[in-house]
N, C-alpha and C. Protein backbone atom coordinates (compact mmCIF):
# COMPACT_ATOMS: atom_id res chain seq x y z
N UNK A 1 -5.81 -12.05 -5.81
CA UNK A 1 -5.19 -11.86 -7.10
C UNK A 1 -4.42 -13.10 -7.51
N UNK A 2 -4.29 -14.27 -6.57
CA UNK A 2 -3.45 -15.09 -6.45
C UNK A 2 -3.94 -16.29 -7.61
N UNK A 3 -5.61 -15.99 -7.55
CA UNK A 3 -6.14 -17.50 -8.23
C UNK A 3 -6.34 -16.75 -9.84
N UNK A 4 -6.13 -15.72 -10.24
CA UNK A 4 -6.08 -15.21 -11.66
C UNK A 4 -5.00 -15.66 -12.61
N UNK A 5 -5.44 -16.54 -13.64
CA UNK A 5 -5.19 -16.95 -14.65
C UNK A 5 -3.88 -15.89 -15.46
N UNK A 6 -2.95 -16.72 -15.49
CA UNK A 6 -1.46 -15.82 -16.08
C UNK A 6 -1.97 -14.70 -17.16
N UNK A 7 -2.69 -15.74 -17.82
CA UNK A 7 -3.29 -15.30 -19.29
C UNK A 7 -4.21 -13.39 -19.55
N UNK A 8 -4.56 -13.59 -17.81
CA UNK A 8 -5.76 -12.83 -17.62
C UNK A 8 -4.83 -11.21 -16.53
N UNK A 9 -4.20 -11.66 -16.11
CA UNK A 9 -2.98 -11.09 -15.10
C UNK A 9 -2.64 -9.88 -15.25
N UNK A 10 -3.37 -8.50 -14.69
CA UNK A 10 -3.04 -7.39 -15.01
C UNK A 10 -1.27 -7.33 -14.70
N UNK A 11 -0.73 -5.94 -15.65
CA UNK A 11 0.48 -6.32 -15.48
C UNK A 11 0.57 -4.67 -14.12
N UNK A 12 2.09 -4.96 -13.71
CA UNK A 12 1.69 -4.00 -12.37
C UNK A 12 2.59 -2.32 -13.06
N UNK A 13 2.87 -1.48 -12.22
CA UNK A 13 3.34 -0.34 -12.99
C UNK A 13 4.76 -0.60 -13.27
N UNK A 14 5.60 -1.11 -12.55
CA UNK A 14 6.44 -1.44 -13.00
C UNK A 14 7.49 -2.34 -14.15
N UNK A 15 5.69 -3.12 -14.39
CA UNK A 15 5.63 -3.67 -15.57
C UNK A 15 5.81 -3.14 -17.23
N UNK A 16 4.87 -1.84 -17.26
CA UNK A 16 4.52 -1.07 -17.56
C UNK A 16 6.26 -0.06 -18.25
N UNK A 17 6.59 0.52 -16.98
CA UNK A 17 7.94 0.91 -16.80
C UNK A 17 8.68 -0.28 -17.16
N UNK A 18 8.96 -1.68 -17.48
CA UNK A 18 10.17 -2.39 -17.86
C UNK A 18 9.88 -2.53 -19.28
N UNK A 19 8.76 -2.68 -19.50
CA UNK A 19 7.89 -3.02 -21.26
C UNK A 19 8.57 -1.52 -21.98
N UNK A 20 8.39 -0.81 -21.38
CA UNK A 20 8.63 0.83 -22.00
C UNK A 20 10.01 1.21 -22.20
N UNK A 21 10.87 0.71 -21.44
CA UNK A 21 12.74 0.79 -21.48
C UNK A 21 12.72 -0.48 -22.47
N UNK A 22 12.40 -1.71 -22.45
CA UNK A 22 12.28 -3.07 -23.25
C UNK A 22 12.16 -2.28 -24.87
N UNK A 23 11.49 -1.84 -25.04
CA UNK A 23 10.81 -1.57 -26.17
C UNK A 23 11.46 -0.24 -27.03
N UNK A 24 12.14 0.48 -25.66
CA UNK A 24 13.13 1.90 -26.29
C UNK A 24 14.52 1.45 -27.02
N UNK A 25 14.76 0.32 -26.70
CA UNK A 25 16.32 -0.62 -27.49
C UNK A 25 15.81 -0.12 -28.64
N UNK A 26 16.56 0.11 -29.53
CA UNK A 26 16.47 0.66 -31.26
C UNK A 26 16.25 -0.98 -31.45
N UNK A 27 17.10 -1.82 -32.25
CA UNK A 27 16.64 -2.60 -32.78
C UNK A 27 15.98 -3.75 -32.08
N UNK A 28 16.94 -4.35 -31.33
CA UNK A 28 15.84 -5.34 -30.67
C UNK A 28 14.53 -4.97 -29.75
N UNK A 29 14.22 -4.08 -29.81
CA UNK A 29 13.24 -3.75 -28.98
C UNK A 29 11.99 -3.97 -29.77
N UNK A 30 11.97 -3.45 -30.93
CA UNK A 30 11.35 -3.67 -31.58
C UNK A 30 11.15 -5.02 -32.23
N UNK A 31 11.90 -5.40 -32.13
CA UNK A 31 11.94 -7.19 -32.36
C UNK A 31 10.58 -7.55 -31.50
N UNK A 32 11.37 -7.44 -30.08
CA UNK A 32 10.64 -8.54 -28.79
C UNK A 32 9.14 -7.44 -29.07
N UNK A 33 9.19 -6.20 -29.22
CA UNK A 33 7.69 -5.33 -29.34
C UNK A 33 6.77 -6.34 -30.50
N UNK A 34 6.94 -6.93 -31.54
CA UNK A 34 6.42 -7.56 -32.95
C UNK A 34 6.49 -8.48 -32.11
N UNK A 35 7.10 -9.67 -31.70
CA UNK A 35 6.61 -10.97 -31.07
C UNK A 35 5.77 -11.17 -30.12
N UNK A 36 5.71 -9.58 -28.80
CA UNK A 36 4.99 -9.59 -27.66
C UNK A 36 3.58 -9.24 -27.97
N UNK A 37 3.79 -8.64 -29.21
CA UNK A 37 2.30 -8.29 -29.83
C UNK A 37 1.56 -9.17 -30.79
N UNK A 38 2.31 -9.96 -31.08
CA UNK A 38 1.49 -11.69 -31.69
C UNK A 38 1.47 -12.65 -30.46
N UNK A 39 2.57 -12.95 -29.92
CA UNK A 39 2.53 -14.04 -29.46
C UNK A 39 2.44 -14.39 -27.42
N UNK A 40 2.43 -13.23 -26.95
CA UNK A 40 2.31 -13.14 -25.94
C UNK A 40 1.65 -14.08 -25.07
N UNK A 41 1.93 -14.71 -24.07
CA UNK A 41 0.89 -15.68 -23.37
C UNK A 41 -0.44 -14.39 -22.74
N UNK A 42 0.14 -13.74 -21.47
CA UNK A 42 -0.47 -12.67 -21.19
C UNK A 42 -1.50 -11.61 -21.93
N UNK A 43 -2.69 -11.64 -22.14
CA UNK A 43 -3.45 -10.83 -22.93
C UNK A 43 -3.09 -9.35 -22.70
N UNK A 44 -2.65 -9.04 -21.37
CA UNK A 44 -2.73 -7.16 -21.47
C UNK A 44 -1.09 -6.59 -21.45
N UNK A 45 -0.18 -8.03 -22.14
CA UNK A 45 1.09 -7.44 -22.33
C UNK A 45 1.26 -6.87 -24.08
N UNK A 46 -0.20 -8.37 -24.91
CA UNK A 46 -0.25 -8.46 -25.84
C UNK A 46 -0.80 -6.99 -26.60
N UNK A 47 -1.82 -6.42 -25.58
CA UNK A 47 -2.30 -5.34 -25.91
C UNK A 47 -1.64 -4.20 -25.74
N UNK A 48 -0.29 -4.23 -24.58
CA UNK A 48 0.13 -2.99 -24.61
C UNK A 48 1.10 -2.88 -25.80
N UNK A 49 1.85 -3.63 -25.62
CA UNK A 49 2.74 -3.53 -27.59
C UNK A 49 1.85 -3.80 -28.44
N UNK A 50 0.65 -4.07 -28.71
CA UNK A 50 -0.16 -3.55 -29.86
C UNK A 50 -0.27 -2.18 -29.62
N UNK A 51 -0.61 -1.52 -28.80
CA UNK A 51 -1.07 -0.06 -28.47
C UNK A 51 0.74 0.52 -28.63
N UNK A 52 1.10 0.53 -28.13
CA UNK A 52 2.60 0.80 -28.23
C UNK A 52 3.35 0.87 -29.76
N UNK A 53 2.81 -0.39 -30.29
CA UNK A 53 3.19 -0.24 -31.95
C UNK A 53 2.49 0.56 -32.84
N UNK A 54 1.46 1.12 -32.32
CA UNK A 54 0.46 1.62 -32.98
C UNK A 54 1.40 3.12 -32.78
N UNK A 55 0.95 3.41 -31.73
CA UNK A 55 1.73 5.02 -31.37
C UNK A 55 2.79 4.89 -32.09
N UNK A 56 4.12 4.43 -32.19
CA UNK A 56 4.72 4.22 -33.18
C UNK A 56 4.61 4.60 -34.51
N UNK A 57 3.38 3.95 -35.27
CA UNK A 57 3.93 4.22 -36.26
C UNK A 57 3.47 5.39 -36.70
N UNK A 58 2.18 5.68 -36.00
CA UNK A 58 1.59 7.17 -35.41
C UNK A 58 2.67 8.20 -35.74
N UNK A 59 3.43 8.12 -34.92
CA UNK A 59 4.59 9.17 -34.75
C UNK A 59 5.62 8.85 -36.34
N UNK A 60 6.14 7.87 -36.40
CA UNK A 60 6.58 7.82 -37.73
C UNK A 60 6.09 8.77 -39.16
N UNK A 61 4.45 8.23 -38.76
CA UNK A 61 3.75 8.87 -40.47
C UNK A 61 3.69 10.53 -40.48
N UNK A 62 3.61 10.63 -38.72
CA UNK A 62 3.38 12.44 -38.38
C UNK A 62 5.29 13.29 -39.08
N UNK A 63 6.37 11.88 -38.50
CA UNK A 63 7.65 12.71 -39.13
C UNK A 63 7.74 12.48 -40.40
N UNK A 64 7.57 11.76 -41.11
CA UNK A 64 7.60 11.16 -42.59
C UNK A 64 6.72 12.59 -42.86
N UNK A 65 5.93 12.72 -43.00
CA UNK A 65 5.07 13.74 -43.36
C UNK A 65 5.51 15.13 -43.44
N UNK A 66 5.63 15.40 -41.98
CA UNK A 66 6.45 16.85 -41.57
C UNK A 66 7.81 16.79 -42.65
N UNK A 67 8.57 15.68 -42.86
CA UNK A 67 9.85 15.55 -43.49
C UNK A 67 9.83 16.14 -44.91
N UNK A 68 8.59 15.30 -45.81
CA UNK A 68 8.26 15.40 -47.06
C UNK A 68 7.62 16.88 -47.04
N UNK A 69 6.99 17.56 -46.33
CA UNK A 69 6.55 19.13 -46.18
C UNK A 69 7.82 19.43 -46.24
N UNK A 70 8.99 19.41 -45.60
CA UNK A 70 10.11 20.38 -45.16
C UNK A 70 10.19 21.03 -44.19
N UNK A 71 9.04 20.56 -43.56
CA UNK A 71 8.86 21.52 -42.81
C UNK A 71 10.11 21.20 -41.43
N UNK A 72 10.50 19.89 -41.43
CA UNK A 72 11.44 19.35 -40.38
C UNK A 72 12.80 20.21 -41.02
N UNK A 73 13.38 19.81 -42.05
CA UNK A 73 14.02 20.26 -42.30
C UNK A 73 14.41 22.18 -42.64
N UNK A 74 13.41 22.29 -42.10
CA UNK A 74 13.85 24.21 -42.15
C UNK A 74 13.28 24.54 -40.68
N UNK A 75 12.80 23.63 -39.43
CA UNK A 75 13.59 24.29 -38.42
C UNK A 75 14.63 23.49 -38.18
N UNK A 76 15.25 22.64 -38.65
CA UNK A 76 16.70 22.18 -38.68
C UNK A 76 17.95 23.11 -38.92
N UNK A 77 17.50 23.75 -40.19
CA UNK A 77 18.13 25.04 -40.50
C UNK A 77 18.29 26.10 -39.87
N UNK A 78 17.04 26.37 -39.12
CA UNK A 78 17.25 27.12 -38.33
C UNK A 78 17.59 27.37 -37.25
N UNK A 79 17.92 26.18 -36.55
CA UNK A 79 18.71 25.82 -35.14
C UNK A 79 20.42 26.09 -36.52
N UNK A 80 20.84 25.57 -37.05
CA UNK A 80 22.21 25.37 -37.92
C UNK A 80 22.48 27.02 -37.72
N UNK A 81 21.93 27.70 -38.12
CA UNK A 81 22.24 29.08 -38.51
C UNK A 81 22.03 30.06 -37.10
C-alpha cells in the first residue's frame, strides 16, 4: 500500500469518522466540505464531500418541502401541546 500514489490513497475508517465530525461543525465545516470537494489533492476525499454534499442538500430540499407542506410544523405542535 506503501508505493500508492497520495492522489489515488484509499482513505482508512477512521478517516471516514474524522471527515464526518470535520464536516458536522455548522459553519466551518461546511466551508472545508466546499473546498475538499473542489480542491482536494486525494481523489476519494474529493468524492466523499461530493457525496456528503449531495446528501445534504438531499435532506435540506426533503425539510424545505415538509416545511412549506406544514407538515413539520404541525407535528411541532403537537409535541407543544
Amino acid at each position: 500500500m506503501n508505493n500508492i500514489n497520495y492522489e489515488y490513497q484509499p482513505i482508512s475508517m477512521w478517516g471516514y469518522f474524522g471527515y464526518q465530525l470535520l464536516y458536522s461543525i455548522p459553519v466551518i465545516g461546511i466551508i472545508i466540505l466546499i473546498i475538499n470537494a473542489i480542491s482536494h489533492p486525494n481523489i476519494n476525499v474529493r468524492n466523499y464531500s461530493r457525496s456528503y454534499f449531495c446528501g445534504l442538500i438531499i435532506v435540506l430540499i426533503i425539510t424545505f418541502s415538509l416545511l412549506a407542506l406544514g407538515v413539520l410544523g404541525d407535528i411541532a405542535s403537537n409535541f407543544a401541546s
